[in-house]
Protein backbone atom coordinates (compact mmCIF):
# COMPACT_ATOMS: atom_id res chain seq x y z
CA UNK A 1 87.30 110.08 125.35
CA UNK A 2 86.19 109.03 128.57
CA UNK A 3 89.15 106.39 129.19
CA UNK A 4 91.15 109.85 128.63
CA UNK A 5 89.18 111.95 131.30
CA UNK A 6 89.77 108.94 133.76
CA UNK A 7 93.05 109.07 132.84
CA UNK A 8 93.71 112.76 134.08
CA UNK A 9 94.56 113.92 130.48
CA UNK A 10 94.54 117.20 129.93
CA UNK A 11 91.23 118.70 128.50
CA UNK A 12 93.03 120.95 125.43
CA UNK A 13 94.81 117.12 124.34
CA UNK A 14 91.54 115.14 124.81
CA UNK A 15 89.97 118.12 122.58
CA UNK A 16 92.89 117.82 120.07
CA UNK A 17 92.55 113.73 119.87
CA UNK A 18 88.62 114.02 119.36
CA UNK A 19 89.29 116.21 116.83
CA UNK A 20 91.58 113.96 114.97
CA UNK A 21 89.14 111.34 115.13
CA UNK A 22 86.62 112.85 113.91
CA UNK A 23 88.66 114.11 111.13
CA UNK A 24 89.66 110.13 110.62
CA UNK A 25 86.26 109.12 110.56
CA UNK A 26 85.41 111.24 107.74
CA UNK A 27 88.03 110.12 105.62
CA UNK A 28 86.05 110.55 102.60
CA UNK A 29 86.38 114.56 103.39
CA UNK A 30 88.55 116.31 100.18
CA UNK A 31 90.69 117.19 103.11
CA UNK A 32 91.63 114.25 103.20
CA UNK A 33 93.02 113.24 100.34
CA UNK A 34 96.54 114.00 100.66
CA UNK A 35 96.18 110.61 102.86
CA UNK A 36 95.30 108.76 99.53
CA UNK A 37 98.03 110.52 97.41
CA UNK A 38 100.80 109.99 99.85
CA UNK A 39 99.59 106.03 99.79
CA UNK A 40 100.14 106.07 96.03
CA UNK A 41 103.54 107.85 96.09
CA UNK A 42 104.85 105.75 98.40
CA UNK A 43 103.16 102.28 97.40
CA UNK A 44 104.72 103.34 93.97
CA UNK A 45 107.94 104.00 95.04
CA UNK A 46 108.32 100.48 96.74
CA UNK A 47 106.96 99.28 93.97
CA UNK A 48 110.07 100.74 91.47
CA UNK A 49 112.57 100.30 93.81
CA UNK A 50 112.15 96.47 93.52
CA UNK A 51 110.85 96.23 90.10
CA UNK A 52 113.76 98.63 88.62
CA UNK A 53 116.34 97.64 91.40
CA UNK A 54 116.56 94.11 89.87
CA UNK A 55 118.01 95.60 86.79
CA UNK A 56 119.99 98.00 88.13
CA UNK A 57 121.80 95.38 90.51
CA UNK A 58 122.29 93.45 87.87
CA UNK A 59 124.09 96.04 86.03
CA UNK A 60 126.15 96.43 89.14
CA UNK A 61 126.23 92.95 90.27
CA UNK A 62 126.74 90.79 86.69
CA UNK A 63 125.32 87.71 87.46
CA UNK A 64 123.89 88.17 90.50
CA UNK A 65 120.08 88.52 89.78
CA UNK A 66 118.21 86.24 87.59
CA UNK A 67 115.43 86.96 85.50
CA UNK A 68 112.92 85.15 87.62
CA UNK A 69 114.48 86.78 90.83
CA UNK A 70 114.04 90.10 88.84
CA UNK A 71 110.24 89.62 87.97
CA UNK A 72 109.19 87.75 91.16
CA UNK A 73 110.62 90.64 93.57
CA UNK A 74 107.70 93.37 92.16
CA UNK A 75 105.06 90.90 92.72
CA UNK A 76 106.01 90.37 95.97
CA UNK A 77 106.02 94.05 96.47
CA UNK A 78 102.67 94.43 95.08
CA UNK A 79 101.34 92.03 97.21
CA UNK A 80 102.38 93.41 100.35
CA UNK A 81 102.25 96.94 99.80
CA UNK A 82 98.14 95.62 99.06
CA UNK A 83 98.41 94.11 102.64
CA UNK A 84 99.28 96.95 104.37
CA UNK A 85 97.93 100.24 102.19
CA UNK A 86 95.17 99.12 100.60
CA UNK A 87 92.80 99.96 102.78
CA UNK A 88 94.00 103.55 102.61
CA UNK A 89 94.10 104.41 98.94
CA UNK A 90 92.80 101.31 96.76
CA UNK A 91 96.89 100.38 95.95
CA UNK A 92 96.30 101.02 92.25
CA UNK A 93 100.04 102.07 92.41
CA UNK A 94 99.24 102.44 88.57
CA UNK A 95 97.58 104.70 86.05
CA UNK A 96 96.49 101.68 84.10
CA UNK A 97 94.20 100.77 87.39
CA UNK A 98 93.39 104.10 88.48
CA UNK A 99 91.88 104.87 84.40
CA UNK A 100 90.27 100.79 84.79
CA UNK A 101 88.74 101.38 88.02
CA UNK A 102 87.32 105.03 86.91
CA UNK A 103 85.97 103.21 83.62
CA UNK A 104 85.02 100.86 85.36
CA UNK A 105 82.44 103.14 87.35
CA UNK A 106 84.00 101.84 90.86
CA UNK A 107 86.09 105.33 91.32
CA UNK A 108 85.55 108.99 90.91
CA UNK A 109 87.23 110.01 87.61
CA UNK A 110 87.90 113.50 89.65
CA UNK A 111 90.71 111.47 91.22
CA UNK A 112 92.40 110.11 88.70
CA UNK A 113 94.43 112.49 88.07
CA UNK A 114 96.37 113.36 91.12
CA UNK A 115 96.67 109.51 91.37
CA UNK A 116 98.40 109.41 88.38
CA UNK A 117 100.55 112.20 89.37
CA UNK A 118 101.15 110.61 92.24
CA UNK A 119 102.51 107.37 91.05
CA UNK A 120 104.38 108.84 88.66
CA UNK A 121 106.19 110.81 91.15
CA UNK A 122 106.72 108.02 93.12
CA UNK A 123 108.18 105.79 90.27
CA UNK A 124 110.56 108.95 89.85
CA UNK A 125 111.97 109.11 93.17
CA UNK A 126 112.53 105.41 93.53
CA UNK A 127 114.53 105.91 90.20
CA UNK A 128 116.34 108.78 91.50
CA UNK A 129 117.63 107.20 94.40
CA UNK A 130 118.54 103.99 93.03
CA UNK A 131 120.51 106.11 90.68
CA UNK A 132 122.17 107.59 93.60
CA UNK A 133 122.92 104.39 95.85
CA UNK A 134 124.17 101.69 93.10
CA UNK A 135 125.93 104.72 91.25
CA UNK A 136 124.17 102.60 87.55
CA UNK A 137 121.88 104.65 85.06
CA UNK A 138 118.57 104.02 85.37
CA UNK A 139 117.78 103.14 82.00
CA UNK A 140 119.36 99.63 83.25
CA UNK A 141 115.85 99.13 85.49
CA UNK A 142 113.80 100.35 82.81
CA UNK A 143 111.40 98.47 80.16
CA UNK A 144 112.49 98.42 76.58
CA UNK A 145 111.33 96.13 73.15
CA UNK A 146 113.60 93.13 72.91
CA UNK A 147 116.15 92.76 70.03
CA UNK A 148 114.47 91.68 66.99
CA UNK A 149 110.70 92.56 67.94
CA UNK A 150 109.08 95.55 66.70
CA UNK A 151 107.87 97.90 69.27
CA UNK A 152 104.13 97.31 68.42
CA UNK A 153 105.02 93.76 68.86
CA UNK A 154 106.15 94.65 72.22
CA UNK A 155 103.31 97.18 72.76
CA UNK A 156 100.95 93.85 71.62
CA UNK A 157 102.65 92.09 74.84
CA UNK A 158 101.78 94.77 77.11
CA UNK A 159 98.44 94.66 76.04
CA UNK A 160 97.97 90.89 76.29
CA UNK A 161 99.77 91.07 80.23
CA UNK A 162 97.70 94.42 81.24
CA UNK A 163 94.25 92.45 79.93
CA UNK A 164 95.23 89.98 82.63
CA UNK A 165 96.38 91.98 85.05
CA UNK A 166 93.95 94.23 84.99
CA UNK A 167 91.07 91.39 84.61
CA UNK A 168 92.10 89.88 87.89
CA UNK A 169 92.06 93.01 89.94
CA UNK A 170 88.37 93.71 88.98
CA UNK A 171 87.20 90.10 89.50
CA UNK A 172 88.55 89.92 92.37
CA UNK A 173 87.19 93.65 93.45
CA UNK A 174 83.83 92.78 92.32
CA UNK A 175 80.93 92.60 95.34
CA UNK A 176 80.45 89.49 94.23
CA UNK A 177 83.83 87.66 94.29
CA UNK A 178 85.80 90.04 96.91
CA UNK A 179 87.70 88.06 98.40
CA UNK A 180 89.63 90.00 101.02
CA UNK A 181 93.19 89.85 101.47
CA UNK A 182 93.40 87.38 99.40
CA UNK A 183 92.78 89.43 96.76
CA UNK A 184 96.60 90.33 96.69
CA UNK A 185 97.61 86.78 96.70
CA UNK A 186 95.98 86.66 93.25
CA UNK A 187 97.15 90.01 91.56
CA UNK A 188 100.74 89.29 92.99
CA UNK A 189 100.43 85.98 91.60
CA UNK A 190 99.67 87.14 88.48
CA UNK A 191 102.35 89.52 88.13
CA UNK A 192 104.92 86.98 88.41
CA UNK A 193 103.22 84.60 86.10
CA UNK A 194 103.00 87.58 83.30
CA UNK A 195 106.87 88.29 84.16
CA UNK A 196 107.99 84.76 84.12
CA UNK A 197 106.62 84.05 80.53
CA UNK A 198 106.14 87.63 78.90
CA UNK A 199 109.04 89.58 80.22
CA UNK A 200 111.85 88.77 77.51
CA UNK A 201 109.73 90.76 74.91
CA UNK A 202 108.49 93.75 76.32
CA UNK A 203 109.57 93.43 79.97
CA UNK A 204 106.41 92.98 81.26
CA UNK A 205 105.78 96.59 82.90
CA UNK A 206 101.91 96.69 82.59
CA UNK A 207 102.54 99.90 83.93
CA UNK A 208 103.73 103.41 82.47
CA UNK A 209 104.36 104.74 86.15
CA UNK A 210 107.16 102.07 86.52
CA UNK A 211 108.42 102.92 83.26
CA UNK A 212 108.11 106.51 83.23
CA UNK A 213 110.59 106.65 86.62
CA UNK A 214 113.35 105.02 85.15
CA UNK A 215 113.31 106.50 81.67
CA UNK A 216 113.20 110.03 83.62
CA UNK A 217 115.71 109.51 85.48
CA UNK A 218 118.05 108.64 83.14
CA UNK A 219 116.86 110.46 80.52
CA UNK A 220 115.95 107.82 77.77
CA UNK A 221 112.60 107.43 76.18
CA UNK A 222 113.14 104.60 73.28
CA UNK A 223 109.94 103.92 72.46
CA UNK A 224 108.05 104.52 75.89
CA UNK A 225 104.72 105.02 73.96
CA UNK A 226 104.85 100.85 73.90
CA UNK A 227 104.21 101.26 77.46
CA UNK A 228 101.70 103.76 77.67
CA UNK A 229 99.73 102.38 74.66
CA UNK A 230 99.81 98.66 75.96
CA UNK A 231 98.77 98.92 79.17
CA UNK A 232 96.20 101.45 78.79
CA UNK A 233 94.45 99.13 75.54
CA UNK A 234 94.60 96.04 77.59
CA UNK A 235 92.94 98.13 80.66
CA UNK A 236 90.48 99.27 78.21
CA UNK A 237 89.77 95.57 76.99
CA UNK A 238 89.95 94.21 80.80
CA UNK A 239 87.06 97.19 81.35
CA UNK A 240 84.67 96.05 78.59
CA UNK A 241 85.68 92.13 79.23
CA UNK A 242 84.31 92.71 83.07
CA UNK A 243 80.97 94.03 81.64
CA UNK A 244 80.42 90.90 79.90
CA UNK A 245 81.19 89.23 82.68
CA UNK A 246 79.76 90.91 85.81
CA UNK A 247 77.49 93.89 84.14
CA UNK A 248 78.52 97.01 85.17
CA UNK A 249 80.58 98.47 88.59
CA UNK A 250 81.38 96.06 91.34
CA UNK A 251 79.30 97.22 93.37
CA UNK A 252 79.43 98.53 96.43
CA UNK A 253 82.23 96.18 97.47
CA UNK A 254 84.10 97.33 94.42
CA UNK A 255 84.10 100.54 95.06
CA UNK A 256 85.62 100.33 98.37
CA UNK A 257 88.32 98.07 96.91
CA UNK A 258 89.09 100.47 94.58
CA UNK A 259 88.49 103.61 96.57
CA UNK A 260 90.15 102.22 100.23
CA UNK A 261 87.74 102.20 102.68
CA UNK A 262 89.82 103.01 105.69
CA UNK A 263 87.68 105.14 108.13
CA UNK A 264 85.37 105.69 105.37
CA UNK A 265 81.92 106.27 103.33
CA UNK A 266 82.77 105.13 99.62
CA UNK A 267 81.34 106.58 97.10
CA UNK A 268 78.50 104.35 95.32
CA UNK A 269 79.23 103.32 92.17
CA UNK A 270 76.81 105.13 89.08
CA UNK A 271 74.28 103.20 88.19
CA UNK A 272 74.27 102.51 84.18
């Protein structure tokens, strides 16, 4: 504030800005949490617009986006929408994560669900809109069973690809393997992997927000249970996998991975 005073700024703005300061350094403050929300909407909404855009183009554009195009683009996504928000809300940009992370002792089960609602929202809008600008339904950049597999086949996929997913994102949370930004280099890596090999079955969602947009939006809900089931049993699995692993939390740098520790106090994780 004192750079301010030199400055000749006006006392009622140098007031105002140590105000909002101090409201930023208490970002922990239930006041606050409209910061972490907004972080999931709109880390979920890029997130869709890729992930169902590819399909959706396609439609559009026959021939113009190939399958590996169409599962690499999200994981790109995911990786840099880590970069740059994860500090703020903990990215989950998934219910899957959010439910993993709250299981997983590293985050407050209180806020689970208005992260949830959250990223479904924001997997809704992203729907809406592509609806809106390529003029193709939705149900084009949706997930669905492939032709001649069951949908508990399908739900089995999106079991075996959540496991992963969701195994990689608490090693690499844990206090004793965080690894920094680095750690979206791994989950983004692993989200194209899972695509490039498990995607003609079930799509390879691993997540019912990215479903749940798309099948809104247009209005078709053939068997979306496959992709709430999946993801949330291989979450489960990934949960109990990590306490064989690492016993139980990540600690305290967990937490803040999961959490976002931007301008923050996380909460510790409960001891077992």
């Amino acid at each position: 504030m004192s750079e301010l005073n030199e400055l000749g700024v006006p006392p009622q703005v140098t007031s105002f800005v140590a105000q909002f300061e101090a409201e930023l350094a208490d970002f922990d403050n239930p006041k606050q949490e409209w910061r972490r929300l907004f972080s999931e909407l709109f880390g979920t909404f890029l997130l869709v617009t890729v992930a169902a855009g590819g399909g959706m183009m396609g439609q559009a554009f026959p021939g113009t986006i190939s399958r590996t195009a169409a599962v690499v683009a999200p994981a790109l996504m995911v990786m840099g929408v880590i970069l740059f928000m994860g500090k703020v809300s903990g990215a989950h940009l998934n219910p899957a994560v959010s439910c993993a992370f709250a299981a997983r002792r590293d985050f407050p089960w209180r806020r689970v669900p208005g992260y949830v609602v959250a990223q479904l929202a924001g997997a809704t809008f992203a729907a809406l809109l592509l609806h809106w600008l390529i003029n193709v339904s939705a149900k084009y950049g949706s997930n669905y069973p492939a032709s001649g597999y069951s949908a508990s086949t399908a739900m089995g996929m999106e079991a075996l690809l959540t496991l992963g997913l969701v195994s990689v994102i608490l090693g690499t949370a844990s206090g004793a393997q965080l690894i920094g930004v680095f750690g979206a280099l791994g989950v983004g890596g692993y989200i194209a992997l899972a695509g490039l090999w498990g995607s003609p079955i079930s799509g390879a969602s691993m997540n019912p927000a990215r479903t749940f947009g798309p099948n809104l939006a247009s209005g078709t809900w053939t068997d979306y249970w496959v992709y709430v089931v999946g993801p949330l049993l291989g979450a489960a699995i990934a949960v109990a996998f990590a306490y064989v692993l690492r016993g139980p939390g990540g600690g305290r740098a967990g937490s803040s991975a999961a959490q976002g520790d931007l301008f923050t106090t996380v909460e510790k994780p409960r001891q077992a």
